[in-house]
PDB file of N, CA and C in Angstrom:
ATOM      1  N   UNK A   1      -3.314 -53.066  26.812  1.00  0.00           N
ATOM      2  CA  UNK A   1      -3.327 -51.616  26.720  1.00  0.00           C
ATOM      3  C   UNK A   1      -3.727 -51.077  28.103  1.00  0.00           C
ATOM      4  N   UNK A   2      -2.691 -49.999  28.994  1.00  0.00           N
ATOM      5  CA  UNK A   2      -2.835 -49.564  30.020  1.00  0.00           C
ATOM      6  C   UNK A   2      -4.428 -48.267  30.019  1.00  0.00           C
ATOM      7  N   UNK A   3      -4.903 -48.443  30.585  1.00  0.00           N
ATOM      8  CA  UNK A   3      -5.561 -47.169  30.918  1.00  0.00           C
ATOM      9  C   UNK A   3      -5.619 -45.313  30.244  1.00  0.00           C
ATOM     10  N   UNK A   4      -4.209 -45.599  30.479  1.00  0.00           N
ATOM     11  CA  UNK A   4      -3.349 -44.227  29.982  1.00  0.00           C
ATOM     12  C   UNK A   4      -3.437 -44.069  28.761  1.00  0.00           C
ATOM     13  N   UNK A   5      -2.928 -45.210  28.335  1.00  0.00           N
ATOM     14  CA  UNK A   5      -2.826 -44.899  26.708  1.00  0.00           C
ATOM     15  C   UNK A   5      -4.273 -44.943  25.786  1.00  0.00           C
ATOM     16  N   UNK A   6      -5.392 -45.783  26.831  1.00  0.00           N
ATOM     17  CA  UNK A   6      -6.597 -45.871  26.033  1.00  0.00           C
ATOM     18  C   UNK A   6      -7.399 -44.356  25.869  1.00  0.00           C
ATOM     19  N   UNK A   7      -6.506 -43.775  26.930  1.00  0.00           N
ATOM     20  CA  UNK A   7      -7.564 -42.393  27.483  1.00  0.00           C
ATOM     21  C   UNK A   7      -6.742 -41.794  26.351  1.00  0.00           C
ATOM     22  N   UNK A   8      -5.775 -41.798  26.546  1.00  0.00           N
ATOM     23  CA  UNK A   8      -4.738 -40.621  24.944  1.00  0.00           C
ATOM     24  C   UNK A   8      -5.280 -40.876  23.335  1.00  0.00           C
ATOM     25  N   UNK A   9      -5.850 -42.418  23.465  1.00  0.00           N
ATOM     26  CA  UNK A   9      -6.529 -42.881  22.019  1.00  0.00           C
ATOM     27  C   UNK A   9      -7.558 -41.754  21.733  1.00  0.00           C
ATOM     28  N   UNK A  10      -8.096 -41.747  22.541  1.00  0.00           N
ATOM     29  CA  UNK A  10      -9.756 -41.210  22.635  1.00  0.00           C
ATOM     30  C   UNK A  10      -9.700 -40.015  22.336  1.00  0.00           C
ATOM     31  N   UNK A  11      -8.459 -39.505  23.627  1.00  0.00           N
ATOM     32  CA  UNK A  11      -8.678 -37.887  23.324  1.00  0.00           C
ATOM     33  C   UNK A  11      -8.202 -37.167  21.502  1.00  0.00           C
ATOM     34  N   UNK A  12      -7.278 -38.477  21.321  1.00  0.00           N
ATOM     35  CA  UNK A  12      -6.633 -38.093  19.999  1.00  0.00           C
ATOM     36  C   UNK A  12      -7.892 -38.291  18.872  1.00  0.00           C
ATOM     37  N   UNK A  13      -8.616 -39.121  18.968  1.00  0.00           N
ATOM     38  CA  UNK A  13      -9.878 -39.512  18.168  1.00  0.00           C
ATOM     39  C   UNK A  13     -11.095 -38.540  17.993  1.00  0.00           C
ATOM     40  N   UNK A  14     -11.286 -38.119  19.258  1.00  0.00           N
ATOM     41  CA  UNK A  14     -12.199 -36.814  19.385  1.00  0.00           C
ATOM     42  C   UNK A  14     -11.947 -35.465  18.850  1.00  0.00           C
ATOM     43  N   UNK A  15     -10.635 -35.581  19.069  1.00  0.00           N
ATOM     44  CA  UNK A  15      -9.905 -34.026  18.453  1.00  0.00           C
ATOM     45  C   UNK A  15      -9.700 -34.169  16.923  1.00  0.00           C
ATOM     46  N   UNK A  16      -9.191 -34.706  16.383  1.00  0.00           N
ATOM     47  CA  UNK A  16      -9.311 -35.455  15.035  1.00  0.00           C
ATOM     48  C   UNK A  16     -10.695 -35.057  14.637  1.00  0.00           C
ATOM     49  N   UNK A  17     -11.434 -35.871  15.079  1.00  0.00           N
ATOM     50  CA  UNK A  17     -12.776 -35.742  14.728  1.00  0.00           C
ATOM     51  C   UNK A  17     -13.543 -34.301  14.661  1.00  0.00           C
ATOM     52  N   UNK A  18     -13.304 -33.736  15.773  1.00  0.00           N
ATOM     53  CA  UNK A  18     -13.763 -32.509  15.345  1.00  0.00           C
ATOM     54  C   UNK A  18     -13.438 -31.542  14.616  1.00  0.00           C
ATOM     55  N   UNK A  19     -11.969 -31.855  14.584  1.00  0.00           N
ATOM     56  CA  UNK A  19     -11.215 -30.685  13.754  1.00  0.00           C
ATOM     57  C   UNK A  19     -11.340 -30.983  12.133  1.00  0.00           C
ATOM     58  N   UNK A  20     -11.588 -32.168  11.916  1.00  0.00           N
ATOM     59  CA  UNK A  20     -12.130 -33.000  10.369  1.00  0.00           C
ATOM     60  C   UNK A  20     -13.618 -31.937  10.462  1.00  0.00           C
ATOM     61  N   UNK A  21     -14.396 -31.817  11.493  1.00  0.00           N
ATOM     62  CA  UNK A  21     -15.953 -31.628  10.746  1.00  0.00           C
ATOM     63  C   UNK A  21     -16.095 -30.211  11.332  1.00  0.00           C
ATOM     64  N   UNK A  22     -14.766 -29.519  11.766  1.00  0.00           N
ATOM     65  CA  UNK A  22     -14.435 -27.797  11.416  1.00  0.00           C
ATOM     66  C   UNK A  22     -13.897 -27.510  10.147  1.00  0.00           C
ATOM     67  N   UNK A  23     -13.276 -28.378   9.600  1.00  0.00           N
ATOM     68  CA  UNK A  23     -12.828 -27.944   8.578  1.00  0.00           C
ATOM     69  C   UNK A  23     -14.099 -28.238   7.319  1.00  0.00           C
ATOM     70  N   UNK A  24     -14.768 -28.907   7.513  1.00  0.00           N
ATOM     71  CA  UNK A  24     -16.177 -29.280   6.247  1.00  0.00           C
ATOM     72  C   UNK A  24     -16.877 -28.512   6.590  1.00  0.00           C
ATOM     73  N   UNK A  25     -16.991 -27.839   7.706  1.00  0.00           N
ATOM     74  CA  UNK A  25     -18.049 -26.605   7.819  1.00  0.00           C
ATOM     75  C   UNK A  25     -17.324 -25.473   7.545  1.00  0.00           C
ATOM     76  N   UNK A  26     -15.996 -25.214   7.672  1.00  0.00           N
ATOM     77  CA  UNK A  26     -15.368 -24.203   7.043  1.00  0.00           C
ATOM     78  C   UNK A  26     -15.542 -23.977   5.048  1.00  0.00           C
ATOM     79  N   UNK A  27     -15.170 -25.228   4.646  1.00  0.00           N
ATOM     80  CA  UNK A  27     -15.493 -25.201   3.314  1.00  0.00           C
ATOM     81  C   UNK A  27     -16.863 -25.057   2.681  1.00  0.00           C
ATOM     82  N   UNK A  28     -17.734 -25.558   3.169  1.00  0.00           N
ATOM     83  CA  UNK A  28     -18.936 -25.255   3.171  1.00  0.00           C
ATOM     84  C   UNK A  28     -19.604 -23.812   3.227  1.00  0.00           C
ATOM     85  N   UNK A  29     -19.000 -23.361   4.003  1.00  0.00           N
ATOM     86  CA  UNK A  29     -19.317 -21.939   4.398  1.00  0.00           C
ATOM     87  C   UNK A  29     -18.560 -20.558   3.509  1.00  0.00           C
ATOM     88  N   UNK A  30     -17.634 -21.327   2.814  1.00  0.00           N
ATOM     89  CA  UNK A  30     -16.576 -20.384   1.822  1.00  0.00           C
ATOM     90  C   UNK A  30     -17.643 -20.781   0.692  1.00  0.00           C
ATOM     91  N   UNK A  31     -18.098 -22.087   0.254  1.00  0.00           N
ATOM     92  CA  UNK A  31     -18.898 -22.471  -0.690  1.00  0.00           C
ATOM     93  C   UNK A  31     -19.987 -21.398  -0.982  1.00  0.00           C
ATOM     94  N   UNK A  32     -20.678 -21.291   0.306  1.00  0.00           N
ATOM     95  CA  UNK A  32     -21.797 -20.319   0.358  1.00  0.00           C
ATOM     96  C   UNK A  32     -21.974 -18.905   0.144  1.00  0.00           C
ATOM     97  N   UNK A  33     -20.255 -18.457   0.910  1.00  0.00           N
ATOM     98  CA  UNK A  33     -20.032 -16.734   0.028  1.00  0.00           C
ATOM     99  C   UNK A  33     -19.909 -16.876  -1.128  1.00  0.00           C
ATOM    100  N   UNK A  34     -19.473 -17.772  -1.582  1.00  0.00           N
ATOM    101  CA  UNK A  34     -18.901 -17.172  -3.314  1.00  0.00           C
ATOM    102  C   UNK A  34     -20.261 -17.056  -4.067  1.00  0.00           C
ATOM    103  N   UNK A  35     -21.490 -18.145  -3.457  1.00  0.00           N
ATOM    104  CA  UNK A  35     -22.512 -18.108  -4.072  1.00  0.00           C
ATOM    105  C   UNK A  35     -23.726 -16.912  -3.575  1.00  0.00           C
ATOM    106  N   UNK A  36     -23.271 -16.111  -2.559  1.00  0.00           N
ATOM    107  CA  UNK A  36     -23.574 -15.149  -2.528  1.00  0.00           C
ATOM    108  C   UNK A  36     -22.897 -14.021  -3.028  1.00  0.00           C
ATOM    109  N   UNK A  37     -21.697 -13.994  -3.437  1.00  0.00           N
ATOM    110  CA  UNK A  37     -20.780 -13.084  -3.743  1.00  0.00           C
ATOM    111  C   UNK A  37     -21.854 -12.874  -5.311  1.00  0.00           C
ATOM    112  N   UNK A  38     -21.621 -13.962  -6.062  1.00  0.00           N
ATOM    113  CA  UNK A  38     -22.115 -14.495  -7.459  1.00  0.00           C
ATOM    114  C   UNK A  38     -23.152 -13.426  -7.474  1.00  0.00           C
ATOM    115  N   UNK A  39     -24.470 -13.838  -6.454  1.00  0.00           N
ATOM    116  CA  UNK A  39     -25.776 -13.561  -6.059  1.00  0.00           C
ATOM    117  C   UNK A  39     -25.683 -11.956  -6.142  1.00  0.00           C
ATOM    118  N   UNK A  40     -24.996 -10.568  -5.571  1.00  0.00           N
ATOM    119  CA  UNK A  40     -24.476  -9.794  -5.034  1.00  0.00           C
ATOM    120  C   UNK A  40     -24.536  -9.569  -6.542  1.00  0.00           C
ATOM    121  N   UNK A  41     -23.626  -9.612  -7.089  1.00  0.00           N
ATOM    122  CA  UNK A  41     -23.005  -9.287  -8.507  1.00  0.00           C
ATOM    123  C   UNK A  41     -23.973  -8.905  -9.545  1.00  0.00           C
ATOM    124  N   UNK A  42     -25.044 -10.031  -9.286  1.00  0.00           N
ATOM    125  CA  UNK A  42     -26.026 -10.453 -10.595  1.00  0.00           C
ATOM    126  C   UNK A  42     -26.870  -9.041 -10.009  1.00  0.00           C
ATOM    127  N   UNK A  43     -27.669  -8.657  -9.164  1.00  0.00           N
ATOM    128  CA  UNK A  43     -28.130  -8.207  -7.868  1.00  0.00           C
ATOM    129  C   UNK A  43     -27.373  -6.544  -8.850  1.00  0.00           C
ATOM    130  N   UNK A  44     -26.481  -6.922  -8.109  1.00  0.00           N
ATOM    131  CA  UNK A  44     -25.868  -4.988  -8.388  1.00  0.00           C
ATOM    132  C   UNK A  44     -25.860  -4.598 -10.042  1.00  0.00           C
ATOM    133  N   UNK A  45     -25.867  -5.107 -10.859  1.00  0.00           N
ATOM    134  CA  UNK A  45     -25.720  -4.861 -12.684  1.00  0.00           C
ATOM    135  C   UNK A  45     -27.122  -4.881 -12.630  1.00  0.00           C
ATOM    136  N   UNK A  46     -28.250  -5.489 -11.997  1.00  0.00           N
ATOM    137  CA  UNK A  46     -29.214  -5.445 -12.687  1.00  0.00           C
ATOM    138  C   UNK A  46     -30.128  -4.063 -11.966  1.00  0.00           C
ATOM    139  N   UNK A  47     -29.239  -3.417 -10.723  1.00  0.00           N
ATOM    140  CA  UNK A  47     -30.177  -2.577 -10.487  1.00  0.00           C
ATOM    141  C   UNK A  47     -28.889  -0.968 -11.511  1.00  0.00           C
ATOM    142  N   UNK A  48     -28.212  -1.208 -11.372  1.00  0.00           N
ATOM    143  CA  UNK A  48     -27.182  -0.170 -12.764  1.00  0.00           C
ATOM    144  C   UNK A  48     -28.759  -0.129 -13.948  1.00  0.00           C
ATOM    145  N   UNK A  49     -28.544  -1.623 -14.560  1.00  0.00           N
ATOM    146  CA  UNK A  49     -29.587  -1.258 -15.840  1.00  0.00           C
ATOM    147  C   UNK A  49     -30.895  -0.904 -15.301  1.00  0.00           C
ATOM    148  N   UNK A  50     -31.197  -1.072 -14.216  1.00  0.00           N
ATOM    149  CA  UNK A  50     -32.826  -0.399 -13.797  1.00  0.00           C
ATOM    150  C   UNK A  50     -32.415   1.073 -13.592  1.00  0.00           C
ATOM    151  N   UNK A  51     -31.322   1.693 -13.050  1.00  0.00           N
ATOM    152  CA  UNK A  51     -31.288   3.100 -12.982  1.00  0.00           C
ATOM    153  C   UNK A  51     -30.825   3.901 -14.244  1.00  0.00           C
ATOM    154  N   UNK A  52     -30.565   3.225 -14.917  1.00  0.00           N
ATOM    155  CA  UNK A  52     -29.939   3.421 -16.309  1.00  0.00           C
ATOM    156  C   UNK A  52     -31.325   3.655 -17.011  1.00  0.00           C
ATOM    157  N   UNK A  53     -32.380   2.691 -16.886  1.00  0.00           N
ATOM    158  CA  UNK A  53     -33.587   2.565 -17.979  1.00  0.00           C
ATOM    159  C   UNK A  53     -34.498   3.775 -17.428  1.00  0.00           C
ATOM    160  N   UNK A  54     -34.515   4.113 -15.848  1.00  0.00           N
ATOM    161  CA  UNK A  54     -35.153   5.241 -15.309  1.00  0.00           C
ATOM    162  C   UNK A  54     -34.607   6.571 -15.321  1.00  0.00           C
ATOM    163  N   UNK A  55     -33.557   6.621 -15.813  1.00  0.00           N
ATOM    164  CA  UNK A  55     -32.986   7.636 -16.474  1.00  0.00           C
ATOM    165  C   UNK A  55     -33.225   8.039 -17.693  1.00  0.00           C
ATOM    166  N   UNK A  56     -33.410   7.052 -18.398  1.00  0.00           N
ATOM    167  CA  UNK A  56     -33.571   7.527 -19.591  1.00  0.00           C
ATOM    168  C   UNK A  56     -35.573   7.434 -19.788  1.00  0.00           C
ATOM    169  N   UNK A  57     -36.138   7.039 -18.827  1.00  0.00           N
ATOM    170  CA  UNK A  57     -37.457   7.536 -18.696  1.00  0.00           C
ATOM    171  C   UNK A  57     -37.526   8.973 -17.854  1.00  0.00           C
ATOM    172  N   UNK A  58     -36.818   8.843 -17.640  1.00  0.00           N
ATOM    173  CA  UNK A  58     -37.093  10.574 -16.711  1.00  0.00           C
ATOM    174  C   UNK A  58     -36.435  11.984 -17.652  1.00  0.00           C
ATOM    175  N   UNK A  59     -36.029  11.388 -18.823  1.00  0.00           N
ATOM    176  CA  UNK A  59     -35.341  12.338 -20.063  1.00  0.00           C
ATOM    177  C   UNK A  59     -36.723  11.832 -20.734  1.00  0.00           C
ATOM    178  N   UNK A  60     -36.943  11.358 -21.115  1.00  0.00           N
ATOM    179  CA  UNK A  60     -38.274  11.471 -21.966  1.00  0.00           C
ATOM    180  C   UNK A  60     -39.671  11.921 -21.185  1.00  0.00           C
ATOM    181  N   UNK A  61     -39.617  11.978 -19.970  1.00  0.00           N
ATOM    182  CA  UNK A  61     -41.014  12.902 -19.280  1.00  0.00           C
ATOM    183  C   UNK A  61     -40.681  14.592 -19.852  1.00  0.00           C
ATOM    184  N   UNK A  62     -39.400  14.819 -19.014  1.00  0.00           N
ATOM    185  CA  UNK A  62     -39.486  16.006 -18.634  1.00  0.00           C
ATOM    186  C   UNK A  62     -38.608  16.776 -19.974  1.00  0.00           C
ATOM    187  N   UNK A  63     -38.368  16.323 -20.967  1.00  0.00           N
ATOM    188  CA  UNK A  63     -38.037  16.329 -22.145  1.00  0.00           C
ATOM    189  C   UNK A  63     -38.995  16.802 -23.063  1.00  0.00           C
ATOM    190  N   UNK A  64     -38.761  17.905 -23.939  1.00  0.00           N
ATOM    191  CA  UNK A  64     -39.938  18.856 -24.573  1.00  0.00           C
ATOM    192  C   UNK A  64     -40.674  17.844 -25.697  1.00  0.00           C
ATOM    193  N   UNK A  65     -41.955  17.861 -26.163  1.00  0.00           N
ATOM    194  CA  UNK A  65     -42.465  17.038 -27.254  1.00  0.00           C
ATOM    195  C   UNK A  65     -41.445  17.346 -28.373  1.00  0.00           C
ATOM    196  N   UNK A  66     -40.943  18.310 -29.134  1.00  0.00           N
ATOM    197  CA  UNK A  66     -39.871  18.254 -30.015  1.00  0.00           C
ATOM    198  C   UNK A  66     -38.735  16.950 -29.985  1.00  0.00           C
ATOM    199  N   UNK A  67     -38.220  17.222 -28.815  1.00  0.00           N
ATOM    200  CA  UNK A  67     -37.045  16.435 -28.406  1.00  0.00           C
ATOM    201  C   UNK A  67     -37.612  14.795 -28.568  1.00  0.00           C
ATOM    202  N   UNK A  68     -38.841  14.915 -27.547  1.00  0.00           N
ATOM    203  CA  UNK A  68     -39.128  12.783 -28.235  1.00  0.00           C
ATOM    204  C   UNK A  68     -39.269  12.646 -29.370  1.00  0.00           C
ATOM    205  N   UNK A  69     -40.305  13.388 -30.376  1.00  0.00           N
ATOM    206  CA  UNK A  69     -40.170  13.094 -31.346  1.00  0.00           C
ATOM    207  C   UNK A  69     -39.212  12.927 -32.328  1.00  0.00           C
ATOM    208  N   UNK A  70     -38.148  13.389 -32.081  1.00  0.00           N
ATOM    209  CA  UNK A  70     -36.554  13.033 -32.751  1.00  0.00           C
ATOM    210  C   UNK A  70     -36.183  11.895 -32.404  1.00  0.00           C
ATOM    211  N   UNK A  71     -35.883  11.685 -30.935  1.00  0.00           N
ATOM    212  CA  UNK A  71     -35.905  10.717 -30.571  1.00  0.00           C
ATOM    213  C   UNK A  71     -36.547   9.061 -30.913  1.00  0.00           C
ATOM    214  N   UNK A  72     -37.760   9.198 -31.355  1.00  0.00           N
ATOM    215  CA  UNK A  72     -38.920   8.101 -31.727  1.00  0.00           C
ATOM    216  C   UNK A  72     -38.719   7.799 -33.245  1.00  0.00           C
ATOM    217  N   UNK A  73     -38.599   9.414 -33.863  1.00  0.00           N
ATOM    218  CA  UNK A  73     -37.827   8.648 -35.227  1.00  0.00           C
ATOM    219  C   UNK A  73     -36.013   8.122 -35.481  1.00  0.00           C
ATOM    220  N   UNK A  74     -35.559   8.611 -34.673  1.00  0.00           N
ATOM    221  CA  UNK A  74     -34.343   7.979 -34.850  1.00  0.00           C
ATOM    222  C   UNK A  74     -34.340   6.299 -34.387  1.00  0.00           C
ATOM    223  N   UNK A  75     -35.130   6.114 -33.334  1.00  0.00           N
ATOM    224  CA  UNK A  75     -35.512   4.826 -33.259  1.00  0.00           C
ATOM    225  C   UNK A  75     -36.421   3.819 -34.479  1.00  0.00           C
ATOM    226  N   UNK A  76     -36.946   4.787 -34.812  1.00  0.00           N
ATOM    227  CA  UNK A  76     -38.117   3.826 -36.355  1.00  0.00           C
ATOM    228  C   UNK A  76     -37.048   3.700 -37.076  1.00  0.00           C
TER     229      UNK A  76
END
């Protein structure tokens, strides 16, 4: 094996090589949005039902004593 061709092995081996462990850090990294995407999701519905539940505490403050008490028995 000439010189030439050992140097073309190498360069072909190295490039290979890296472009193999760009692509596992590419997948890896798609891995990680979706599990933040997931994260995001869970995250945004649960602050809906927190503004949802403070809504309906801010109708029962400023809401006349008549009005809860309808309210409290329709719940019993």
């Amino acid at each position: 094996m000439d010189p030439f061709q050992m140097v073309v092995i190498i360069v072909v081996v190295v490039s290979v090589t890296k472009a193999w462990r760009d692509h596992m850090r590419f997948k890896e990294m798609r891995a990680n949005d979706r599990a933040s995407d997931v994260e995001f999701q869970r995250v945004t519905d649960e602050v809906a039902r927190l503004k949802e539940r403070v809504r309906v505490l801010e109708k029962i403050v400023t809401d006349g004593d008549q009005h809860l008490r309808e309210e409290i028995s329709r719940l019993a």
